[in-house]
Protein backbone atom coordinates (compact mmCIF):
# COMPACT_ATOMS: atom_id res chain seq x y z
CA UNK A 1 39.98 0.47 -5.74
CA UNK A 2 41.87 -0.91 -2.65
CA UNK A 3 39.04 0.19 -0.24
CA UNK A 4 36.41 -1.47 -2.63
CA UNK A 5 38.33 -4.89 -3.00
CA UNK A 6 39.45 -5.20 0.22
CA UNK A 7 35.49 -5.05 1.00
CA UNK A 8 34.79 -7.78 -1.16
CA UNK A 9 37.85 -9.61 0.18
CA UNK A 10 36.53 -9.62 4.23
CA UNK A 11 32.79 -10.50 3.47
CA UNK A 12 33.96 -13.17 1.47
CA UNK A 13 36.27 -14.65 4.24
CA UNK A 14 34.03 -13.71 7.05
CA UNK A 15 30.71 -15.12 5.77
CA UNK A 16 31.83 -18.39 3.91
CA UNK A 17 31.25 -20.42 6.88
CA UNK A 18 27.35 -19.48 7.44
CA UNK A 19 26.98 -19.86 3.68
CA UNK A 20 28.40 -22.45 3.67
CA UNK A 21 26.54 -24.37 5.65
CA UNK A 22 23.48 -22.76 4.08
CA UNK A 23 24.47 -24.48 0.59
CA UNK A 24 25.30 -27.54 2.68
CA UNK A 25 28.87 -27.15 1.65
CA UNK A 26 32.06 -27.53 3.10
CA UNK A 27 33.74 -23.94 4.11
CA UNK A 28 37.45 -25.82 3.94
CA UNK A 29 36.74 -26.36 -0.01
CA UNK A 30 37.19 -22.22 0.19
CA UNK A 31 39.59 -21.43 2.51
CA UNK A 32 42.12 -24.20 1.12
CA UNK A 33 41.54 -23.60 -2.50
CA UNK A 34 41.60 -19.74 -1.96
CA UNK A 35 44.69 -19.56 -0.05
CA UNK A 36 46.74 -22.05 -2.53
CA UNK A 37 45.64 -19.46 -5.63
CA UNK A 38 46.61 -16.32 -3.99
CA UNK A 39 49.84 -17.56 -2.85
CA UNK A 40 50.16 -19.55 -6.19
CA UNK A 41 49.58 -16.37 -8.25
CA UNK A 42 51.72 -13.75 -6.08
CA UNK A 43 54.70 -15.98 -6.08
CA UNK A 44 54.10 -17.49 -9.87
CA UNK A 45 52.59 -15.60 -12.03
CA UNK A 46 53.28 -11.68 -10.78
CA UNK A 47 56.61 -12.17 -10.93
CA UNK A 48 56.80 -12.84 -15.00
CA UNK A 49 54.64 -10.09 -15.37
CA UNK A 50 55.70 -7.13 -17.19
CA UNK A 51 54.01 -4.12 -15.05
CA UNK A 52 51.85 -5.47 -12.50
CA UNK A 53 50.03 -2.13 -12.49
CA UNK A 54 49.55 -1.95 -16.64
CA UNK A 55 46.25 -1.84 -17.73
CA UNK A 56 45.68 -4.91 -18.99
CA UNK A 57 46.53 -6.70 -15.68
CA UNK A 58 44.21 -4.71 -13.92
CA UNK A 59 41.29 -5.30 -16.59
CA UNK A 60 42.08 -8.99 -15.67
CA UNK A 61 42.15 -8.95 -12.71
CA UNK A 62 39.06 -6.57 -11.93
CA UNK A 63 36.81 -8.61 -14.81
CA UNK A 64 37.74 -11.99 -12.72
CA UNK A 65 36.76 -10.78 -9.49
CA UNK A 66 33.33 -10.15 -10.73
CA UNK A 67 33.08 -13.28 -11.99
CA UNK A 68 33.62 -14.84 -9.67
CA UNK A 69 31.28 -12.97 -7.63
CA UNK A 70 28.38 -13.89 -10.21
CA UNK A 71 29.87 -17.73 -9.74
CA UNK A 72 29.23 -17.83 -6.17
CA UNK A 73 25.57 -17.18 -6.74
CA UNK A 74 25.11 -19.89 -8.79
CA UNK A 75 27.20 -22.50 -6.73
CA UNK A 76 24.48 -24.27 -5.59
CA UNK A 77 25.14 -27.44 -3.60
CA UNK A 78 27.76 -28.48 -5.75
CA UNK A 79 31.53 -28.19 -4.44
CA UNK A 80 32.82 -28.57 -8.00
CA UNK A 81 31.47 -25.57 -8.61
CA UNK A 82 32.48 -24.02 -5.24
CA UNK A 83 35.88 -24.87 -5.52
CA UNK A 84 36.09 -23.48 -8.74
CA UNK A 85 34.47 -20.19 -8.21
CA UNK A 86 36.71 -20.03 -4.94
CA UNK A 87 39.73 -20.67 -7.01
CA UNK A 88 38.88 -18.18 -9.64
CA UNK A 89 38.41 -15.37 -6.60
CA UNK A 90 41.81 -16.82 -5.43
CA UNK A 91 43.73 -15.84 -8.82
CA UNK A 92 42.11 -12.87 -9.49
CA UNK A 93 42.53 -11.36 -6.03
CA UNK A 94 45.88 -11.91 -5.22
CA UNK A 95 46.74 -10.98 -9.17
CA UNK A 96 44.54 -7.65 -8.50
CA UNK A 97 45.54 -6.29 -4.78
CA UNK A 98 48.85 -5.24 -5.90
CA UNK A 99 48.09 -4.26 -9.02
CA UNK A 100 45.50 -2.11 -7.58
CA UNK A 101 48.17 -0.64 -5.09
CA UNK A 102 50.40 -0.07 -7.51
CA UNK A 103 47.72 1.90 -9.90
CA UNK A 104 47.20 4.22 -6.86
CA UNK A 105 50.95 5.09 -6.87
CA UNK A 106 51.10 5.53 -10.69
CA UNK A 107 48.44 8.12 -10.76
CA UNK A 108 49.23 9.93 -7.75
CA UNK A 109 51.36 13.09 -7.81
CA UNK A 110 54.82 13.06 -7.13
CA UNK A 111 54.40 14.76 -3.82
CA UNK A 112 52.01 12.39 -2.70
CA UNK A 113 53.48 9.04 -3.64
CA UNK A 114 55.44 8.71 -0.62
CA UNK A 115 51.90 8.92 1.54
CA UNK A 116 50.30 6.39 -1.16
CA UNK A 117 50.81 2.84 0.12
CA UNK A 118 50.20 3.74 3.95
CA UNK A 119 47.05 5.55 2.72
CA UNK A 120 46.31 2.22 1.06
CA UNK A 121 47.06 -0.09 3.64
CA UNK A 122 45.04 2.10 6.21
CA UNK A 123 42.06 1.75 3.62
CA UNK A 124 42.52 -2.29 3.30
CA UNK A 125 42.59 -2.13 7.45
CA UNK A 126 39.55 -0.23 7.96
CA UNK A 127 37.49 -1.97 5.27
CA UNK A 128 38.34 -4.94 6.99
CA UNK A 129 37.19 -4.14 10.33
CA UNK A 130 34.06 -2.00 9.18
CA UNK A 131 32.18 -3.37 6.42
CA UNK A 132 31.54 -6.94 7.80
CA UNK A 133 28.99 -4.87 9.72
CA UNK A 134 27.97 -3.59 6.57
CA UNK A 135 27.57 -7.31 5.28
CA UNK A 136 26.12 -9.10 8.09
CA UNK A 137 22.99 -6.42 7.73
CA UNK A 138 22.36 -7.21 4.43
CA UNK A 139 22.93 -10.79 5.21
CA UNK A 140 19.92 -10.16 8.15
CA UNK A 141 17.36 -8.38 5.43
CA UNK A 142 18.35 -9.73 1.78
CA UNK A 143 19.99 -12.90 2.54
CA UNK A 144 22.85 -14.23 0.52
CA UNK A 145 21.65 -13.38 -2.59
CA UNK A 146 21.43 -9.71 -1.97
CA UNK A 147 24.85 -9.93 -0.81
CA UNK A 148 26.56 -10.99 -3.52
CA UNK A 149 24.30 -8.43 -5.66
CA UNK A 150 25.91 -6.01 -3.32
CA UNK A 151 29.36 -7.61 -4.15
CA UNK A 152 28.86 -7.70 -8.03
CA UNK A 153 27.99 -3.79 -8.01
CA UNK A 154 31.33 -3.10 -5.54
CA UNK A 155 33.57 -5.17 -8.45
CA UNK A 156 32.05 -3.50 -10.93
CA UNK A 157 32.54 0.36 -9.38
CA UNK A 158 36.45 -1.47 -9.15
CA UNK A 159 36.44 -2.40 -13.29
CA UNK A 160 34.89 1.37 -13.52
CA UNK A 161 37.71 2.81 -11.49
CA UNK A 162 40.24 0.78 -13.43
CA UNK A 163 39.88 2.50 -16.69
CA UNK A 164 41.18 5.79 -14.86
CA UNK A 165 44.45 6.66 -16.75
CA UNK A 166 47.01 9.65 -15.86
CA UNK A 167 46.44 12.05 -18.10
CA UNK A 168 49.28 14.38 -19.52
CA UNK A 169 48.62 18.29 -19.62
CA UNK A 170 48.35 19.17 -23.48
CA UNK A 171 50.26 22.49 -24.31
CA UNK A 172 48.36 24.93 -26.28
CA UNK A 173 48.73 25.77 -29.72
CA UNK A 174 48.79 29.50 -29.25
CA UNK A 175 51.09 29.12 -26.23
CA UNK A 176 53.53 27.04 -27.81
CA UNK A 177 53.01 29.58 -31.14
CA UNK A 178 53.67 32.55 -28.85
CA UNK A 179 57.12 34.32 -29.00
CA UNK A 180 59.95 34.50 -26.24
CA UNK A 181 59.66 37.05 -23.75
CA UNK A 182 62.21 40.06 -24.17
CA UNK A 183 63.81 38.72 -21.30
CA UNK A 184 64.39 35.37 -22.35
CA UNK A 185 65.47 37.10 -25.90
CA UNK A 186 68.05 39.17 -23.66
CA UNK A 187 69.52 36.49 -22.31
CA UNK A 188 69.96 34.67 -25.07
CA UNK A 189 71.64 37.77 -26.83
CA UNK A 190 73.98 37.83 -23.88
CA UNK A 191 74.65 34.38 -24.38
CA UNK A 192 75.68 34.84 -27.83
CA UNK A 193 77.91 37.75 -27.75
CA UNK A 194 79.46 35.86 -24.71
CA UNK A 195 80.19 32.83 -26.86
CA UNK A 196 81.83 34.83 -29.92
CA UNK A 197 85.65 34.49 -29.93
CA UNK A 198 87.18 37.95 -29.86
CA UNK A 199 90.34 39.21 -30.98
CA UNK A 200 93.62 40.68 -29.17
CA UNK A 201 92.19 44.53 -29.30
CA UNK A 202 88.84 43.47 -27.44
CA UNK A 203 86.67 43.85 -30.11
CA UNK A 204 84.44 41.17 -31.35
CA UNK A 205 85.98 39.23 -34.50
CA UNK A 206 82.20 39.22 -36.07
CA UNK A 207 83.12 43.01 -36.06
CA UNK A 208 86.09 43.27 -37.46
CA UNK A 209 85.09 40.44 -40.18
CA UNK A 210 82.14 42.51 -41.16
CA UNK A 211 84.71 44.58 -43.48
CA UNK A 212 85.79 42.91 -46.48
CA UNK A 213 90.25 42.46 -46.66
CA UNK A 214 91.42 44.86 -48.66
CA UNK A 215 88.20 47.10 -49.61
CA UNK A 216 88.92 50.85 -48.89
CA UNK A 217 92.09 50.18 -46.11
CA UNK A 218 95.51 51.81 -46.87
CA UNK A 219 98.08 49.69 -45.30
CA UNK A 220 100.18 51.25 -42.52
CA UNK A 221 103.44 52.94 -43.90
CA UNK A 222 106.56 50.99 -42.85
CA UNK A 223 108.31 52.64 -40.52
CA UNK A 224 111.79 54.80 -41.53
CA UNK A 225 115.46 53.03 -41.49
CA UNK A 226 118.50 55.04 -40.52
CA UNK A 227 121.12 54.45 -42.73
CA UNK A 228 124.21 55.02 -39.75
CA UNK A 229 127.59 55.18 -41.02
């Protein structure tokens, strides 16, 4: 997901200024406008979010990226509409990197969390340095408008790769069913015969209650007085 949007984010910032000028627009309308949303967004609006890698931020934010990729096909020559579809990429980006990150982390094991965000940040590097080659070919053969059909089908692999979840393990019903192991019964008989109190002679007071007071026991004769004179 970060490779993928951090695609979409360089050809958009590399390639505004030839289209642009194609549509007869002004490239400042973007660059202004996109810069005020993504810094609007990070510092306003991710901060009173609950989880900023839940599922319904990244739905959000991966359903707004694609349209505003549509948008910018249908711009025209109109800035209204440029500014606006730049805005919406604005919000939707800066709501969606970090969320994305943060997805990455949540569904990574916990031995390989620690190596998440620099695997990330190595991914956002290289797809900005690589696929503006990628970009400026189809540029060359398609023009803009197989560009941004190349864009729309990158954001929508992103929305696709958003529904991943974790997934916990299930436990059997026939394993959870199953009965202890005779060690694990062992133990536990060890730990309940060390538990029982036992009495002054050494024996277990379970034993010694097992016999009922008085059933079958002749008391001990009292021992024999001398009678000195």
């Amino acid at each position: 997901m970060v490779l993928l949007s951090a695609c979409v984010f360089t050809t958009m910032n590399s390639f505004q200024t030839t289209f642009a000028d194609s549509r007869h627009l002004d490239f400042d309308v973007f660059h202004v406008t996109y810069t005020i949303a993504v810094i609007g967004v990070r510092l306003g609006l991710a901060r009173v979010l609950p989880g900023s890698a839940s599922d319904r931020v990244v739905a959000v934010a991966t359903i707004g990226v694609t349209v505003a990729s549509v948008a910018f096909v249908f711009v025209g020559t109109s800035p209204v509409l440029y500014c606006l579809a730049s805005l919406l990429l604005g919000c939707t980006y800066g709501l969606g990197l970090p969320a994305f990150q943060a997805r990455a982390v949540d569904l990574a094991g916990p031995g390989e969390r620690v190596r998440m965000l620099p695997m990330a940040g190595l991914l956002l590097e290289v797809a900005i340095l690589a696929f503006p080659v990628v970009a400026g070919a189809v540029v060359h053969t398609s023009g803009y408008r197989g560009l941004f059909v190349l864009l729309i089908a990158i954001t929508l692999a992103v929305r696709a790769l958003g529904q991943v979840r974790g997934r916990i393990t299930p436990v059997s019903p026939a394993v959870a069913a199953s009965p202890p192991a005779p060690e694990a019964q062992a133990r536990a008989q060890v730990q309940v015969q060390d538990s029982a109190p036992a009495d002054l002679s050494g024996e277990p007071e379970a034993a010694s209650a097992s016999a009922a007071p008085g059933a079958g026991v002749s008391p001990a004769p009292a021992p024999a007085r001398g009678h000195g004179r």
